[in-house]
PDB file of N, CA and C in Angstrom:
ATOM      1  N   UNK A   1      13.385   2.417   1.762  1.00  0.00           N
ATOM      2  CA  UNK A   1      12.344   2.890   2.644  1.00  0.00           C
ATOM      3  C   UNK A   1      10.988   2.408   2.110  1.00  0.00           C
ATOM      4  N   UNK A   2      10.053   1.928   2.626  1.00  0.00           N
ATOM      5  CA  UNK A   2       8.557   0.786   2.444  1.00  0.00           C
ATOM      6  C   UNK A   2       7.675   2.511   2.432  1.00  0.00           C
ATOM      7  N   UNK A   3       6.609   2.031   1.867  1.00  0.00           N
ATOM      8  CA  UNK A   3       5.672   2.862   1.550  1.00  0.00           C
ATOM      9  C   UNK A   3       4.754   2.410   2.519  1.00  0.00           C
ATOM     10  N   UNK A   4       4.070   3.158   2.980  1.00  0.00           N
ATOM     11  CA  UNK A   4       2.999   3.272   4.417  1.00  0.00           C
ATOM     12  C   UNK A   4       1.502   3.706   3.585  1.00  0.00           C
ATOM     13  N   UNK A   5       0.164   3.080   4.059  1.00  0.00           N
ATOM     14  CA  UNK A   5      -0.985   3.511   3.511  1.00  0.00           C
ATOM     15  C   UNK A   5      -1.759   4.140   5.061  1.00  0.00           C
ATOM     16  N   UNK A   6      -1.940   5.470   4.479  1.00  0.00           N
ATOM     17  CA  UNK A   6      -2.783   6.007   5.658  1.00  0.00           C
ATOM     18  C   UNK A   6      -4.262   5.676   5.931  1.00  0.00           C
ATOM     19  N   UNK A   7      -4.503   6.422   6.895  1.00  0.00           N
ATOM     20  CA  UNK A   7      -6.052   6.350   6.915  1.00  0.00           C
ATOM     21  C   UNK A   7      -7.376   6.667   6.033  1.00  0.00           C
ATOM     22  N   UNK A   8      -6.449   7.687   5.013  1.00  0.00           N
ATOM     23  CA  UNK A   8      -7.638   7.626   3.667  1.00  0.00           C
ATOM     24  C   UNK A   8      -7.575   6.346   2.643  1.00  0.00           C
ATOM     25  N   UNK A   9      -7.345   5.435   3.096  1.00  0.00           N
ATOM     26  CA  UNK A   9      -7.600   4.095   2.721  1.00  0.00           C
ATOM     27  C   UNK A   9      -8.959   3.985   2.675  1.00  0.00           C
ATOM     28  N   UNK A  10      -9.712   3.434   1.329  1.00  0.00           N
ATOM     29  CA  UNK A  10     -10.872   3.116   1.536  1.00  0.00           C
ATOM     30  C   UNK A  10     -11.097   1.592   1.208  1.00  0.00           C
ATOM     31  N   UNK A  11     -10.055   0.727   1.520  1.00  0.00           N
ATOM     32  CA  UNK A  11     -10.183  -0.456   1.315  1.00  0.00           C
ATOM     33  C   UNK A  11     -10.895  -1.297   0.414  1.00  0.00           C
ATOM     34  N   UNK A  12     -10.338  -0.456  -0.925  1.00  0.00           N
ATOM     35  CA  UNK A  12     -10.577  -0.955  -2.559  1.00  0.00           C
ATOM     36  C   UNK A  12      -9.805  -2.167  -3.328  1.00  0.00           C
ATOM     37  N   UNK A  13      -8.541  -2.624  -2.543  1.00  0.00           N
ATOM     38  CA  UNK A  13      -7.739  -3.471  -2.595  1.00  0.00           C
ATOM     39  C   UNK A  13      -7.293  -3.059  -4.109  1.00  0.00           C
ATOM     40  N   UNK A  14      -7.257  -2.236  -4.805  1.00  0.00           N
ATOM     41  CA  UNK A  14      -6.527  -1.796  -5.934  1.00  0.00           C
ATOM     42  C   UNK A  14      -5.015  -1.961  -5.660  1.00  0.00           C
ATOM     43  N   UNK A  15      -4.565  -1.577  -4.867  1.00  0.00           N
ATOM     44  CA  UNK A  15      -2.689  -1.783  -4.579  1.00  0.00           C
ATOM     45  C   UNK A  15      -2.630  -3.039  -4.553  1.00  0.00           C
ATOM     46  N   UNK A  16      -3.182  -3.555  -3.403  1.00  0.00           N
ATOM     47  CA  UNK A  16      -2.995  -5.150  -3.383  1.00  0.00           C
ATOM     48  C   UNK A  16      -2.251  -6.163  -4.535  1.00  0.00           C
ATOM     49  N   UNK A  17      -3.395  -5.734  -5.765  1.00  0.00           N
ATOM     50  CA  UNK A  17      -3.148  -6.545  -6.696  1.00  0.00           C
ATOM     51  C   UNK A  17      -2.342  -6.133  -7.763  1.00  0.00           C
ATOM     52  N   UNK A  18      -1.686  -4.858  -7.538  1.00  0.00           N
ATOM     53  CA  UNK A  18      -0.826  -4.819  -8.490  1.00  0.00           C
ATOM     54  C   UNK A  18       0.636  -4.688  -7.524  1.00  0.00           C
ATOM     55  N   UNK A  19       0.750  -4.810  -6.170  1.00  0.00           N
ATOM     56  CA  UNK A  19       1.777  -5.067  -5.856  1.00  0.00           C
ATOM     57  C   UNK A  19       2.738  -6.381  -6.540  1.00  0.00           C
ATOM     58  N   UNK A  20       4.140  -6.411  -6.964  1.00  0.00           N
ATOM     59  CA  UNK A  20       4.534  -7.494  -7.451  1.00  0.00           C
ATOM     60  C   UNK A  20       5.182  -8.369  -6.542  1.00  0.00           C
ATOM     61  N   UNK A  21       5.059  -8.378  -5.208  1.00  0.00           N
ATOM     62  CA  UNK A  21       5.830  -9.055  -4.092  1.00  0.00           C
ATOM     63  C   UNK A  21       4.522  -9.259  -2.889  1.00  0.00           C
ATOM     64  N   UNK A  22       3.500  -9.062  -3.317  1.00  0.00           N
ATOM     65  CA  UNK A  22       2.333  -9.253  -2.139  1.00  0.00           C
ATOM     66  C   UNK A  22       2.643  -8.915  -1.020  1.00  0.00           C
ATOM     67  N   UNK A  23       3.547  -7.761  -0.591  1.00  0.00           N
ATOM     68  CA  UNK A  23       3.423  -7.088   0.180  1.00  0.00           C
ATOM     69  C   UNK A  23       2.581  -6.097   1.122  1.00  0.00           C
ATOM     70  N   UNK A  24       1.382  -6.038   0.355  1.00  0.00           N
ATOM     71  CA  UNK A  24       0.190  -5.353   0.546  1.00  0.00           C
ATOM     72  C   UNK A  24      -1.085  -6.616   1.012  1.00  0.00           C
ATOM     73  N   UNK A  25      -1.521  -6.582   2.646  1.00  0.00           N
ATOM     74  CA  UNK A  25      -2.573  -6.983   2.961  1.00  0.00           C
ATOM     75  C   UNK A  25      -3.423  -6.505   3.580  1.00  0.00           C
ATOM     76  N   UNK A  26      -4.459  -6.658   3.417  1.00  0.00           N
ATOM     77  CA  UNK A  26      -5.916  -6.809   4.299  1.00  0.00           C
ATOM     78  C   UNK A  26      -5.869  -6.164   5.676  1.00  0.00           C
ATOM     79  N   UNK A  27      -5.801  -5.613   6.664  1.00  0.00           N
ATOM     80  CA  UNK A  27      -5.781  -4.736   8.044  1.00  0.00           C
ATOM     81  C   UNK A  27      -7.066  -4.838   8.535  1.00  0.00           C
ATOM     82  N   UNK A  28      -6.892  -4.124   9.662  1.00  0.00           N
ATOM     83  CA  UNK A  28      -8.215  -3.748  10.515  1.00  0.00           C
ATOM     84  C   UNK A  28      -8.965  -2.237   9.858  1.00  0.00           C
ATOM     85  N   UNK A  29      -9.605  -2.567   8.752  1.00  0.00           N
ATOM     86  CA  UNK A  29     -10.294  -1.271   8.154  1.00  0.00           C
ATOM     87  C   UNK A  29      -9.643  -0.612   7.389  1.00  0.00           C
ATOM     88  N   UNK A  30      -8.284  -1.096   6.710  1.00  0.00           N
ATOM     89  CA  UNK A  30      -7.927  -0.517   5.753  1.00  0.00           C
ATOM     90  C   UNK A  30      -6.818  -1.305   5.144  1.00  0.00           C
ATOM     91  N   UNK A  31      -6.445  -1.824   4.161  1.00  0.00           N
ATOM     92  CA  UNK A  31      -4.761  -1.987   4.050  1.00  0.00           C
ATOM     93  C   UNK A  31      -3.095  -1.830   4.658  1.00  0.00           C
ATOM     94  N   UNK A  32      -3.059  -2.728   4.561  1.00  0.00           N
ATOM     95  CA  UNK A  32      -1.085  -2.379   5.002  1.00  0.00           C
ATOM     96  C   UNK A  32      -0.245  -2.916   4.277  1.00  0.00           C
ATOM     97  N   UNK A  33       1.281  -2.198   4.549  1.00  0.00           N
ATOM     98  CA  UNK A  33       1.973  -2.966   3.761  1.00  0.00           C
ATOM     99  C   UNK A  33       3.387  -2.853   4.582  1.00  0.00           C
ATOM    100  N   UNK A  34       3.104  -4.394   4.405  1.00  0.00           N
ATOM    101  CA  UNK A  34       4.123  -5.182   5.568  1.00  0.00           C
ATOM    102  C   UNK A  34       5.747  -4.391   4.743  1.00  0.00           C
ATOM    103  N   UNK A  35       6.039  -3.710   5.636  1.00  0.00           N
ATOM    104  CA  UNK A  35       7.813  -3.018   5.506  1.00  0.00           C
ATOM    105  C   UNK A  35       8.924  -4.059   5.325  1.00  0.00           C
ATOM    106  N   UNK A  36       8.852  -5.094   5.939  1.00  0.00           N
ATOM    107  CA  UNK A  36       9.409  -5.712   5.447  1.00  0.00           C
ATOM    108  C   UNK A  36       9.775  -6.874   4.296  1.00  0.00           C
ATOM    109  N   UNK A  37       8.386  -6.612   3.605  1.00  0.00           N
ATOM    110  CA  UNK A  37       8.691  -7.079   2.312  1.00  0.00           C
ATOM    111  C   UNK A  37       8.681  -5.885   1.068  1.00  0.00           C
ATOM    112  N   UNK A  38       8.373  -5.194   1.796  1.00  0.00           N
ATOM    113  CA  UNK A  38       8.002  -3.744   0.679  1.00  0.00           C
ATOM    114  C   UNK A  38       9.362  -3.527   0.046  1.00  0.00           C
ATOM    115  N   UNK A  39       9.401  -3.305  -2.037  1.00  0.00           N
ATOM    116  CA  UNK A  39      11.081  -3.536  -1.980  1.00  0.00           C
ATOM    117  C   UNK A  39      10.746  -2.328  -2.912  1.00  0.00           C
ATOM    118  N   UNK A  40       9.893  -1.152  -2.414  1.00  0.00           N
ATOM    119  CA  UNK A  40      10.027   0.109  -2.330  1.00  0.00           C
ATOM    120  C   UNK A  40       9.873   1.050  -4.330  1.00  0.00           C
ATOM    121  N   UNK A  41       9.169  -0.134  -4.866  1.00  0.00           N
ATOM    122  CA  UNK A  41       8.710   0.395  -6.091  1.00  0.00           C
ATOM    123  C   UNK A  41       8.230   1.228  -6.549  1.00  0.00           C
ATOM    124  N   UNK A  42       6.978   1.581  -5.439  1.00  0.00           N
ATOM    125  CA  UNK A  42       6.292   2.606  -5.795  1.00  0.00           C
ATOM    126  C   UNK A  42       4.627   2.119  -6.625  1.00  0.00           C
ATOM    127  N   UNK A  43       4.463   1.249  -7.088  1.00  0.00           N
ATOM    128  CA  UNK A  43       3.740   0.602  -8.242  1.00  0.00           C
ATOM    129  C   UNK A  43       2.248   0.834  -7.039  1.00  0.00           C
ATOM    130  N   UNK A  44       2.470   0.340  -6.125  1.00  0.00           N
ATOM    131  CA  UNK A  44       1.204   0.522  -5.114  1.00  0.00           C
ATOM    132  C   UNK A  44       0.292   2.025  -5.027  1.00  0.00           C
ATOM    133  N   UNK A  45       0.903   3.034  -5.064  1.00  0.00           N
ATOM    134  CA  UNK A  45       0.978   4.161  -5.227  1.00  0.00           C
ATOM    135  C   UNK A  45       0.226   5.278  -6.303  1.00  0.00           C
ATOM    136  N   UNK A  46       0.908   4.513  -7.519  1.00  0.00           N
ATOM    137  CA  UNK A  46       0.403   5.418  -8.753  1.00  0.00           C
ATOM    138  C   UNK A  46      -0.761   4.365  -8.910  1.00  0.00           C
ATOM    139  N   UNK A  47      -1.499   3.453  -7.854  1.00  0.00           N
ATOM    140  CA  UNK A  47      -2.779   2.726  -8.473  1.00  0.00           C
ATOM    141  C   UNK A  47      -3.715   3.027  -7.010  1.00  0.00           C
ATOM    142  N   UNK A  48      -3.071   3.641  -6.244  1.00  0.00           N
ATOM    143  CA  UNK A  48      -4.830   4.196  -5.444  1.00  0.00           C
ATOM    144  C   UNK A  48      -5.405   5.460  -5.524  1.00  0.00           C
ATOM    145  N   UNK A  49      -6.386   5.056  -5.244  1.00  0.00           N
ATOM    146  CA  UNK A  49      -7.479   6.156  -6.025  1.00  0.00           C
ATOM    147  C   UNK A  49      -7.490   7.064  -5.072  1.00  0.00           C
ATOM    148  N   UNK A  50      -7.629   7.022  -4.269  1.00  0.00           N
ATOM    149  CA  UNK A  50      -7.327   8.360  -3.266  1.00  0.00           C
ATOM    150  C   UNK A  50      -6.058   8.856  -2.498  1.00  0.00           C
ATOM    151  N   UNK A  51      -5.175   7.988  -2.910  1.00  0.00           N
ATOM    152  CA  UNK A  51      -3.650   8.664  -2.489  1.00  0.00           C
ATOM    153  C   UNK A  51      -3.395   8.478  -1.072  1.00  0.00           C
ATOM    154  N   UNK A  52      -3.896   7.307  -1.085  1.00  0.00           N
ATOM    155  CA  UNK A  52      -3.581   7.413   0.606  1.00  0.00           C
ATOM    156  C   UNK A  52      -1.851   6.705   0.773  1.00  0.00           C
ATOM    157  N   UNK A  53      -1.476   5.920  -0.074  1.00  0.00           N
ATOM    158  CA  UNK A  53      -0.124   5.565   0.271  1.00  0.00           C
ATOM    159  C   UNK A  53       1.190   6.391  -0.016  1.00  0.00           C
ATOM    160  N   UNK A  54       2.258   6.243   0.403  1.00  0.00           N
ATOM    161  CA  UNK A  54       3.042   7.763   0.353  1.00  0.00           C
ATOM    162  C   UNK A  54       4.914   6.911   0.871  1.00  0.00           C
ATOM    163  N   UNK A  55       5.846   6.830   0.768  1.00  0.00           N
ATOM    164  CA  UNK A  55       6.918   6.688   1.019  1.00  0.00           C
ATOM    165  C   UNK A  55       6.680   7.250   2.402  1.00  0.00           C
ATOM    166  N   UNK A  56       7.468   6.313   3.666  1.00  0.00           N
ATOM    167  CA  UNK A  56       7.344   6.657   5.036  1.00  0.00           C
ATOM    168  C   UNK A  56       8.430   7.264   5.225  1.00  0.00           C
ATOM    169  N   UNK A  57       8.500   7.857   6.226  1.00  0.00           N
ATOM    170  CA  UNK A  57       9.523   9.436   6.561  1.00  0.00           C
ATOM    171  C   UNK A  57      10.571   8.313   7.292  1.00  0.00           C
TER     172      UNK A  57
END
């Protein structure tokens, strides 16, 4: 299951760069992370600062 970044994204690109599969890009006003490369680490996660990314239901 891919990890989803919500709207408390403040588009710090901190995940971005510690994703290890560049799964994490650039959006319309905030980050995303394309599900289908997401291979569900978690690493994106314990590096944003406001917690906006979260395992999707």
């Amino acid at each position: 299951m891919a990890y989803v970044i919500s709207s408390d994204c403040v588009s710090c690109g901190a995940c971005a760069g510690e994703c290890p599969v560049g799964a994490i890009v650039e959006g319309d006003g905030k980050y995303e992370i394309k599900a289908d490369d997401c291979i569900d680490c978690g690493t994106c996660a314990g590096t944003c600062p406001t917690g906006a990314i979260s395992q999707a239901d």
